[in-house]
N, C-alpha and C. Protein backbone atom coordinates (compact mmCIF):
# COMPACT_ATOMS: atom_id res chain seq x y z
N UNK A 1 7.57 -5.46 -33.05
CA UNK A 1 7.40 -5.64 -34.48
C UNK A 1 5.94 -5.89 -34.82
N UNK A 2 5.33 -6.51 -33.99
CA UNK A 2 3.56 -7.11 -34.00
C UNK A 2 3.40 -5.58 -34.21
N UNK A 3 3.61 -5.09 -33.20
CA UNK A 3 2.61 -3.81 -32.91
C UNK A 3 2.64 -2.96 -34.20
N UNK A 4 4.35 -2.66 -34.88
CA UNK A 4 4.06 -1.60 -36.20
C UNK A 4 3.12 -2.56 -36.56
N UNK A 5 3.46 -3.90 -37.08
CA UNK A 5 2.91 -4.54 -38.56
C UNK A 5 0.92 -4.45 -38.27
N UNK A 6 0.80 -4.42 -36.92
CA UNK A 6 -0.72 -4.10 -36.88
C UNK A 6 -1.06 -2.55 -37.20
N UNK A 7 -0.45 -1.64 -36.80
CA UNK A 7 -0.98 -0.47 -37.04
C UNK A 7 -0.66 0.04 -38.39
N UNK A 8 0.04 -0.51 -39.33
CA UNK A 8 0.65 -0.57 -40.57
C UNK A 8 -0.76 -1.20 -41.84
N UNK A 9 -1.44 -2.54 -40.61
CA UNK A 9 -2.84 -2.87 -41.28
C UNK A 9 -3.71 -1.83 -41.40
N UNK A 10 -3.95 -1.25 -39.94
CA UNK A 10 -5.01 -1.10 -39.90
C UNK A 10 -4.98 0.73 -40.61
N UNK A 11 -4.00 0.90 -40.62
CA UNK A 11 -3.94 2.36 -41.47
C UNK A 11 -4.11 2.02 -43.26
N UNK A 12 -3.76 1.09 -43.37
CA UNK A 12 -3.91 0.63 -45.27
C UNK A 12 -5.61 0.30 -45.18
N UNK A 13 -6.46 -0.31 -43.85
CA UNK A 13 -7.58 -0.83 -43.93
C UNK A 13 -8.19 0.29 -43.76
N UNK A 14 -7.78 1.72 -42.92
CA UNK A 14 -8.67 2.52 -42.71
C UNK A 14 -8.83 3.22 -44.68
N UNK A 15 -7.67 3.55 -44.63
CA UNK A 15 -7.40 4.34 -46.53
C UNK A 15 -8.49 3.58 -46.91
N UNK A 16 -8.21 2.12 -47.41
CA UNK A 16 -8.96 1.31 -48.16
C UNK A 16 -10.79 1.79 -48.35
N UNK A 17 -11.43 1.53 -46.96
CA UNK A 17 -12.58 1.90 -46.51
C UNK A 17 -12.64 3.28 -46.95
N UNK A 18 -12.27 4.53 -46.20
CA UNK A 18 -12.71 5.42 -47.06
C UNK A 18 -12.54 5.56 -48.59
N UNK A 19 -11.40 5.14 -49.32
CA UNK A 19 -11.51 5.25 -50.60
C UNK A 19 -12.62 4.63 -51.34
N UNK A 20 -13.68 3.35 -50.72
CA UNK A 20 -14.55 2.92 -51.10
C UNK A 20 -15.77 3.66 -51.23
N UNK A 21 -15.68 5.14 -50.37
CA UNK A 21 -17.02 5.48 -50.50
C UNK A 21 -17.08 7.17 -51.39
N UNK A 22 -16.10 7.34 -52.01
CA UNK A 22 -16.01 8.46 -52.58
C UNK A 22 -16.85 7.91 -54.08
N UNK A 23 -17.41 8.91 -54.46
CA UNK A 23 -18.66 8.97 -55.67
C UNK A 23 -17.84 9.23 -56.86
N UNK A 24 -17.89 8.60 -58.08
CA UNK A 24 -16.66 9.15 -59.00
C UNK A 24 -17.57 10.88 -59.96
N UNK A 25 -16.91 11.40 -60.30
CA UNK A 25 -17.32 12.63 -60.79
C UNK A 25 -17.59 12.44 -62.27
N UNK A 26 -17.31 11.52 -62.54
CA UNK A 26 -17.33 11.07 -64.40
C UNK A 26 -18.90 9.92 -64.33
N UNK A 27 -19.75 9.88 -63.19
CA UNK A 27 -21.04 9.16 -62.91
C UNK A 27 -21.96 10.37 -63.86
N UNK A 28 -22.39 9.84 -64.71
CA UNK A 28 -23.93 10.97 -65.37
C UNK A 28 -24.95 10.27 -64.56
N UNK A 29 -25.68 11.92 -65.16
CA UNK A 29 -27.05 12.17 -64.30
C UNK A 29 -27.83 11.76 -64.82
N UNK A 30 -29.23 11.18 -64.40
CA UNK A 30 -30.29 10.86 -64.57
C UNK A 30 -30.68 12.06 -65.21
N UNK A 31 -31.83 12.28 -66.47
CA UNK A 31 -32.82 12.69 -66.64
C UNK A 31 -34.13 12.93 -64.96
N UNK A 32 -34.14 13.95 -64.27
CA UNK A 32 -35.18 13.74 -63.43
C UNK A 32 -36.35 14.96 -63.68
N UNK A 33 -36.22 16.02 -63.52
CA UNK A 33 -37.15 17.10 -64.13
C UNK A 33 -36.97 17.64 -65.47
N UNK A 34 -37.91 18.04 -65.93
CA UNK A 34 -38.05 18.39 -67.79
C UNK A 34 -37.72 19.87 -67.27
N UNK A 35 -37.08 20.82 -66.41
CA UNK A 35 -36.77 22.14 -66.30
C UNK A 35 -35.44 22.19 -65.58
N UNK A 36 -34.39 21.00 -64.79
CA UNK A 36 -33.75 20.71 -64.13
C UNK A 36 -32.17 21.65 -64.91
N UNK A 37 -31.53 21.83 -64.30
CA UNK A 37 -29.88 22.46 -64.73
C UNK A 37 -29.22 21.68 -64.78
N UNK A 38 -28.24 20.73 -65.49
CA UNK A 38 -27.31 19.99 -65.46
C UNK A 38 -25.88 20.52 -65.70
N UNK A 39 -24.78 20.00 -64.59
CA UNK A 39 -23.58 20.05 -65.26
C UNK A 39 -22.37 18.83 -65.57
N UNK A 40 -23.40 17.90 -65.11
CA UNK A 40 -22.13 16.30 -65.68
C UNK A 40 -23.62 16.10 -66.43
N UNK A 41 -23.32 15.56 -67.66
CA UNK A 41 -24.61 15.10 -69.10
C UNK A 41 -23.58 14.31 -69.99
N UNK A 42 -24.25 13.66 -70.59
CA UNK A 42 -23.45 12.40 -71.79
C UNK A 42 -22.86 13.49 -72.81
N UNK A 43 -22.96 14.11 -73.10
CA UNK A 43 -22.46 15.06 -74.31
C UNK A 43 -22.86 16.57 -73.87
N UNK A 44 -21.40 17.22 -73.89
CA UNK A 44 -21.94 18.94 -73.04
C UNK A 44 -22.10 19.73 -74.33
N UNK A 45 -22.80 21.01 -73.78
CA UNK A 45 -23.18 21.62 -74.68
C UNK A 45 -21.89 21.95 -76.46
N UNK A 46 -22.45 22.77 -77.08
CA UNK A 46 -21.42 22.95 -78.01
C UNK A 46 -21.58 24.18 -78.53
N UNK A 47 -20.36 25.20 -78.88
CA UNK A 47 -20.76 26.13 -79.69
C UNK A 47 -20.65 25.85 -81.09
N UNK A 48 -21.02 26.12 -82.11
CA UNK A 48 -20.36 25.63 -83.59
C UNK A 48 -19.09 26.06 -84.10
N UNK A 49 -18.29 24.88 -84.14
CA UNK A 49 -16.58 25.47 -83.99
C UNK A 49 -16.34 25.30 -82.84
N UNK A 50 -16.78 24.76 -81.73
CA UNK A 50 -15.85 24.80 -80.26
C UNK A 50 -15.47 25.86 -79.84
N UNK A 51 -15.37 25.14 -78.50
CA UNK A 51 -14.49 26.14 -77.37
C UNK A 51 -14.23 27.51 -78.21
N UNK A 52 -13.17 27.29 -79.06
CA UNK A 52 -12.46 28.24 -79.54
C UNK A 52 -12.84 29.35 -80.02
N UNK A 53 -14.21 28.74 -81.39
CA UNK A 53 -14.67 29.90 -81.98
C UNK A 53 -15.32 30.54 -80.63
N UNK A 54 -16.20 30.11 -79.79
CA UNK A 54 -16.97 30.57 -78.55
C UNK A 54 -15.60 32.11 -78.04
N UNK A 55 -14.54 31.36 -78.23
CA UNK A 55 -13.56 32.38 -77.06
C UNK A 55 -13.44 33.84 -78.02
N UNK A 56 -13.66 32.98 -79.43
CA UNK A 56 -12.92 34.30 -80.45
C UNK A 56 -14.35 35.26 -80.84
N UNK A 57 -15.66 34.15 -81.00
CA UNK A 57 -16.61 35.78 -81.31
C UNK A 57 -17.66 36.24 -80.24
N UNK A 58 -16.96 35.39 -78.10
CA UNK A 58 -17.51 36.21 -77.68
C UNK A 58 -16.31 37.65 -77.54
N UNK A 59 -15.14 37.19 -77.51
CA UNK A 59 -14.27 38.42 -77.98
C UNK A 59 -14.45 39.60 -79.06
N UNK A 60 -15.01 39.22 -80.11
CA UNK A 60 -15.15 39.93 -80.81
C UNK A 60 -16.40 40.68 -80.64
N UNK A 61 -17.45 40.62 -80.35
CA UNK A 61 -18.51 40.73 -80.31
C UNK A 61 -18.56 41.62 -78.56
N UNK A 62 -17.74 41.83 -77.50
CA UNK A 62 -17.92 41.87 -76.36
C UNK A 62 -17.49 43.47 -76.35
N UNK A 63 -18.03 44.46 -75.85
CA UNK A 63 -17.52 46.14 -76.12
C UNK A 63 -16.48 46.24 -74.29
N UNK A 64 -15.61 46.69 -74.63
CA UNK A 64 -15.34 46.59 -72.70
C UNK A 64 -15.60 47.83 -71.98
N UNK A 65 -16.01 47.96 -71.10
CA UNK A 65 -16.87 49.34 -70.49
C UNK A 65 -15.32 50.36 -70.10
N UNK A 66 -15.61 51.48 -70.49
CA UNK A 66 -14.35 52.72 -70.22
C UNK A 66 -13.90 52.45 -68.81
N UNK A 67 -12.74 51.64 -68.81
CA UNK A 67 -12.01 51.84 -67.38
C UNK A 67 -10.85 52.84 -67.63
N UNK A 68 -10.42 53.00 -66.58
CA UNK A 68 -8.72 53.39 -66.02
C UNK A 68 -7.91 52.96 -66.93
N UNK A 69 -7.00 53.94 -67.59
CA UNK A 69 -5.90 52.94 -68.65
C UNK A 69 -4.60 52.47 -67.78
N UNK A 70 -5.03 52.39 -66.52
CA UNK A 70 -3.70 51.73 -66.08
C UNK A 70 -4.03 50.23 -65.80
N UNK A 71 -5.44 50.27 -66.29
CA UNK A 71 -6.10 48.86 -66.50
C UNK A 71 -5.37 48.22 -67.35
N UNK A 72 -4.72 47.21 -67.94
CA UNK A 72 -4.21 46.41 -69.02
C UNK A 72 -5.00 45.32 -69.45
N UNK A 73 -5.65 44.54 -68.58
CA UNK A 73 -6.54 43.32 -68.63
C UNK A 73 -7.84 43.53 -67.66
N UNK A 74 -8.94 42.89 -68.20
CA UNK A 74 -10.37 42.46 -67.51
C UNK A 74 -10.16 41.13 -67.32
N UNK A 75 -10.35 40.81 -65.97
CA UNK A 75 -10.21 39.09 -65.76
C UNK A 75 -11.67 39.10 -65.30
N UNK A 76 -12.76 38.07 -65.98
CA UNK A 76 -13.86 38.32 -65.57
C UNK A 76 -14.13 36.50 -65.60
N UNK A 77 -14.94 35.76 -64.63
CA UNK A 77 -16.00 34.67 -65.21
C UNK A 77 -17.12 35.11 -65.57
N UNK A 78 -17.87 34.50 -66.79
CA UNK A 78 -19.13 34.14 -66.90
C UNK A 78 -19.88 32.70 -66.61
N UNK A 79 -21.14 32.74 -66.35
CA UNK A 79 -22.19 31.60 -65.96
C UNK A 79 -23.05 32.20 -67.01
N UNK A 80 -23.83 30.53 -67.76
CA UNK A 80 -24.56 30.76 -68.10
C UNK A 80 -25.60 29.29 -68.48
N UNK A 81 -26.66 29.54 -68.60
CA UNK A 81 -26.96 27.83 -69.09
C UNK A 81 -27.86 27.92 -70.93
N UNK A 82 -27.25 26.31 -71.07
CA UNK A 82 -27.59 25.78 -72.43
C UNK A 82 -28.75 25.55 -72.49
N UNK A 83 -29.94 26.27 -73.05
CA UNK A 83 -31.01 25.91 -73.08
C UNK A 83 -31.61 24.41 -74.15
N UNK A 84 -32.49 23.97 -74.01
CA UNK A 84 -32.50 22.57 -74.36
C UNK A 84 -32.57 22.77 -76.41
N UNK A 85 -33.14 24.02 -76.37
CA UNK A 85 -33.22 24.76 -78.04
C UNK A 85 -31.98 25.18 -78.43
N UNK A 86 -30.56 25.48 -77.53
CA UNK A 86 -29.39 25.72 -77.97
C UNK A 86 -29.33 27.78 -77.50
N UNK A 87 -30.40 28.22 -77.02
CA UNK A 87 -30.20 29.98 -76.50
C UNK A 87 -29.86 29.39 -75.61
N UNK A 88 -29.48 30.59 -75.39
CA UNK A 88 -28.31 30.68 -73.85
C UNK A 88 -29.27 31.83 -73.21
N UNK A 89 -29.41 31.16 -71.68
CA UNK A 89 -30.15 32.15 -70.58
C UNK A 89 -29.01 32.33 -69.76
N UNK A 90 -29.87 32.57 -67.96
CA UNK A 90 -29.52 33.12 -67.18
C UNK A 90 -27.71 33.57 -67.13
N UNK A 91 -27.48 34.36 -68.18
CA UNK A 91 -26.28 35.32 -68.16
C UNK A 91 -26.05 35.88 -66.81
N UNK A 92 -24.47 35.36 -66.36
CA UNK A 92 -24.28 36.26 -64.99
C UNK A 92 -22.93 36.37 -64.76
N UNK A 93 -22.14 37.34 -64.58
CA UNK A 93 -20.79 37.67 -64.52
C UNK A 93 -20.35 37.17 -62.60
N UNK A 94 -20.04 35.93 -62.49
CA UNK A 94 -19.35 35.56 -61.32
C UNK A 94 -18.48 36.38 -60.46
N UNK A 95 -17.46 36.86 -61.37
CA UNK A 95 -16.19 37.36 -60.60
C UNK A 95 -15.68 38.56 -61.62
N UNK A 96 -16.21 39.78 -61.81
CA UNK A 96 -16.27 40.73 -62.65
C UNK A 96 -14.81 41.90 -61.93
N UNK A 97 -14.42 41.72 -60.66
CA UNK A 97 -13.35 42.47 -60.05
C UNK A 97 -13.75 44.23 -59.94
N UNK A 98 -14.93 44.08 -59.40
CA UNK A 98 -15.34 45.81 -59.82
C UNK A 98 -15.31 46.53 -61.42
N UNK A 99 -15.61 45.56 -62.14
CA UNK A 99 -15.90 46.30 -63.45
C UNK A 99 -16.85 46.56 -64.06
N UNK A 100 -18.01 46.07 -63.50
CA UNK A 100 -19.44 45.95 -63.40
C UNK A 100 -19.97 46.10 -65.14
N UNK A 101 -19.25 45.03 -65.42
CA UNK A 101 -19.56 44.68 -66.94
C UNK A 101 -20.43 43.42 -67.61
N UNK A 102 -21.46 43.57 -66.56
CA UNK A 102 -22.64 42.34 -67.00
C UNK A 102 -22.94 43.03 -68.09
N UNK A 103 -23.38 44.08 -68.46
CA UNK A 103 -24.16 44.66 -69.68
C UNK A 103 -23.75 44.75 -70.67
N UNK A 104 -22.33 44.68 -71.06
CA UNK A 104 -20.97 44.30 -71.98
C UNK A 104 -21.78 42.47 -72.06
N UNK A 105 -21.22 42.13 -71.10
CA UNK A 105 -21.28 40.40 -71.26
C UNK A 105 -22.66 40.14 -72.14
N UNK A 106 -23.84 40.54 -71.92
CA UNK A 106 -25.08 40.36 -72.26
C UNK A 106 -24.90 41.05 -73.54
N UNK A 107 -24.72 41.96 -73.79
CA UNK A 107 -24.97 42.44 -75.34
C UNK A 107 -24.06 41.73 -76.34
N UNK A 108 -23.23 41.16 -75.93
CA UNK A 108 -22.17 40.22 -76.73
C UNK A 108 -22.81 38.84 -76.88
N UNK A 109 -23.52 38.22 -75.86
CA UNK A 109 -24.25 36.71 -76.26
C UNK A 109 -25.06 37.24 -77.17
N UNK A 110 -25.69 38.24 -76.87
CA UNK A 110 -26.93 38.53 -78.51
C UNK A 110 -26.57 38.54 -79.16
N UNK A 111 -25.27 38.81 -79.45
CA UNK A 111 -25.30 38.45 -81.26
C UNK A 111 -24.50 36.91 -81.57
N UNK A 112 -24.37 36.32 -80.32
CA UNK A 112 -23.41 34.92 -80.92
C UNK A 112 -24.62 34.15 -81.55
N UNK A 113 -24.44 32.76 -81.93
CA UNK A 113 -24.40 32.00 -82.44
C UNK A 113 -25.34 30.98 -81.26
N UNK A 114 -26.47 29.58 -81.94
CA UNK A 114 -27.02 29.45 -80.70
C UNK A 114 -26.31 28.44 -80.90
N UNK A 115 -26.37 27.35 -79.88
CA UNK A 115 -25.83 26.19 -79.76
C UNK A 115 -26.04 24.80 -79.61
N UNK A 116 -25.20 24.17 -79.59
CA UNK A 116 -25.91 22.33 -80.22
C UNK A 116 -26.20 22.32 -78.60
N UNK A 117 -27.65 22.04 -77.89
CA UNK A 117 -27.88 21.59 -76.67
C UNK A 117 -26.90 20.23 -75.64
N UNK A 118 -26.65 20.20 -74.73
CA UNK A 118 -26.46 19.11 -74.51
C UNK A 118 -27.57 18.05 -74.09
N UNK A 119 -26.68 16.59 -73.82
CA UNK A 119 -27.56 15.38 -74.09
C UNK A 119 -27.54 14.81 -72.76
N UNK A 120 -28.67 14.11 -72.07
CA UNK A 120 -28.51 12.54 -71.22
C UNK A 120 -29.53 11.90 -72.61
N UNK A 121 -28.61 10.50 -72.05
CA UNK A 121 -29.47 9.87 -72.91
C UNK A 121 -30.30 10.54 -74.30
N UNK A 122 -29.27 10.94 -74.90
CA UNK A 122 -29.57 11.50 -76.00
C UNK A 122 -31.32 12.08 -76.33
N UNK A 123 -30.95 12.72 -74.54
CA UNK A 123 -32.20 13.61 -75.10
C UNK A 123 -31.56 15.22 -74.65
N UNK A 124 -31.89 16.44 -74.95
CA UNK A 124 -31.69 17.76 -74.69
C UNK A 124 -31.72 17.94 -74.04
N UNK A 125 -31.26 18.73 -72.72
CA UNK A 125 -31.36 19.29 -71.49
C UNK A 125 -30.84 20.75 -71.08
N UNK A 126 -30.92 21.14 -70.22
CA UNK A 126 -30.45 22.85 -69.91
C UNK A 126 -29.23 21.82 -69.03
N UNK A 127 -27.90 23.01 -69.47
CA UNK A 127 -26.69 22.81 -68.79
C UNK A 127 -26.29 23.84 -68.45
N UNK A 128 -25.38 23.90 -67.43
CA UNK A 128 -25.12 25.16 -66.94
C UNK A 128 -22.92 25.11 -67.34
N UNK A 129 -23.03 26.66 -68.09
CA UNK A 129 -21.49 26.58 -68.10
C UNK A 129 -20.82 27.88 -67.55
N UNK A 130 -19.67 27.73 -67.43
CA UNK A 130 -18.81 28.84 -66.85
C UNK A 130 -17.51 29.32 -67.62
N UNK A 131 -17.31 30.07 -67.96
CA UNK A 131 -15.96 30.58 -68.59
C UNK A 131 -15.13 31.51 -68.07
N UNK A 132 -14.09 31.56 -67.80
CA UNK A 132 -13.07 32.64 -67.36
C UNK A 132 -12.51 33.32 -68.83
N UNK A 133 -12.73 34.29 -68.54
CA UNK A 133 -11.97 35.60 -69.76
C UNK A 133 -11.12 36.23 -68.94
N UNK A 134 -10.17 36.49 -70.09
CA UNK A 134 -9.21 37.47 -69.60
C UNK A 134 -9.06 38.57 -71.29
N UNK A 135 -9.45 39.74 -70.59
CA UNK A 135 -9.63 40.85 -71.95
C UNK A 135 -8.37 41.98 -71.94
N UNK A 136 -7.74 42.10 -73.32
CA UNK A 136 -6.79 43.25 -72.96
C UNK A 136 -8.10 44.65 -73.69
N UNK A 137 -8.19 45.48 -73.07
CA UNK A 137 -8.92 46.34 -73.37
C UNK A 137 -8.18 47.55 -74.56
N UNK A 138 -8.98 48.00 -75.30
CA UNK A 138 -7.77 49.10 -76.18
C UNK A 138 -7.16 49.94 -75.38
N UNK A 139 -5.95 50.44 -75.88
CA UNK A 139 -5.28 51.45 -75.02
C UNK A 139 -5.69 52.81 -75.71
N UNK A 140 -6.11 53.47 -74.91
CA UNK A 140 -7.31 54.83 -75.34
C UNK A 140 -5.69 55.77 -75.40
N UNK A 141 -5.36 56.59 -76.68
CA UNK A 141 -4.51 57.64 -76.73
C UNK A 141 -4.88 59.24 -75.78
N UNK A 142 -3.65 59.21 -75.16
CA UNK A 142 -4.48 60.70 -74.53
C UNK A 142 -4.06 61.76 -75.79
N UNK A 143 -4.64 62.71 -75.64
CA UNK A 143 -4.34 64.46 -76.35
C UNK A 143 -3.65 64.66 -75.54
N UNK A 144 -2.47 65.18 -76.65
CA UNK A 144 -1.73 66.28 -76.76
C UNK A 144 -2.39 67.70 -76.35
């Protein structure tokens, strides 16, 4: 009975110890370089209207390059970061699935909207964000 109730300790003491040294993910970052990328900041970037409008006029605004109509959907990520003025730079299609539609993605941020920067310490900083799209593309009619 000694023996479980010790190895019963020392397995709750080992948990214990490592759970002490994990870093929490909700810790913000220091301000350290005036050119630095952030993605945990006191306040993240914003589009005007949120998330949402972001989803609806990079949709609207996005042309989808002539695929295969047995295509139904483009599942694509984008990366991009919040510049400290609210433009959006380094545009880059992550996971495009062979559709090689960076040039779609890029001509669609030109015409959005710029955005409220994010903050440390309520000062501006470049943030870096990511979005997953999923696009139904038009269904092109064949001729008769």
């Amino acid at each position: 009975m000694k023996i479980h109730l010790t190895i019963f300790l020392f397995i709750i003491t080992l948990g214990s110890i490592s759970a002490q040294t994990l870093v929490p993910t909700t810790q913000k970052e220091q301000v350290q370089d005036d050119n630095d990328i952030y993605t945990l900041v006191d306040t993240p970037a914003k589009y005007p209207g949120g998330s949402t409008a972001f989803n609806q006029a990079f949709i609207d605004n996005f042309e989808p390059p002539k695929i295969d109509s047995s295509v139904r959907k483009l599942v694509f990520t984008i990366q991009f970061v919040v510049e400290k003025n609210g433009h959006v730079s380094q545009i880059s299609v992550l996971k495009d699935f062979g559709y090689d539609i960076e040039q779609n993605v890029r001509a669609a941020f030109e015409k959005l909207d710029t955005w409220t920067p994010a903050l440390i310490n309520e000062k501006p900083v470049r943030y870096k964000m990511i979005f997953p799209f999923t696009v139904n593309p038009p269904i092109k009619e064949e001729a008769n």
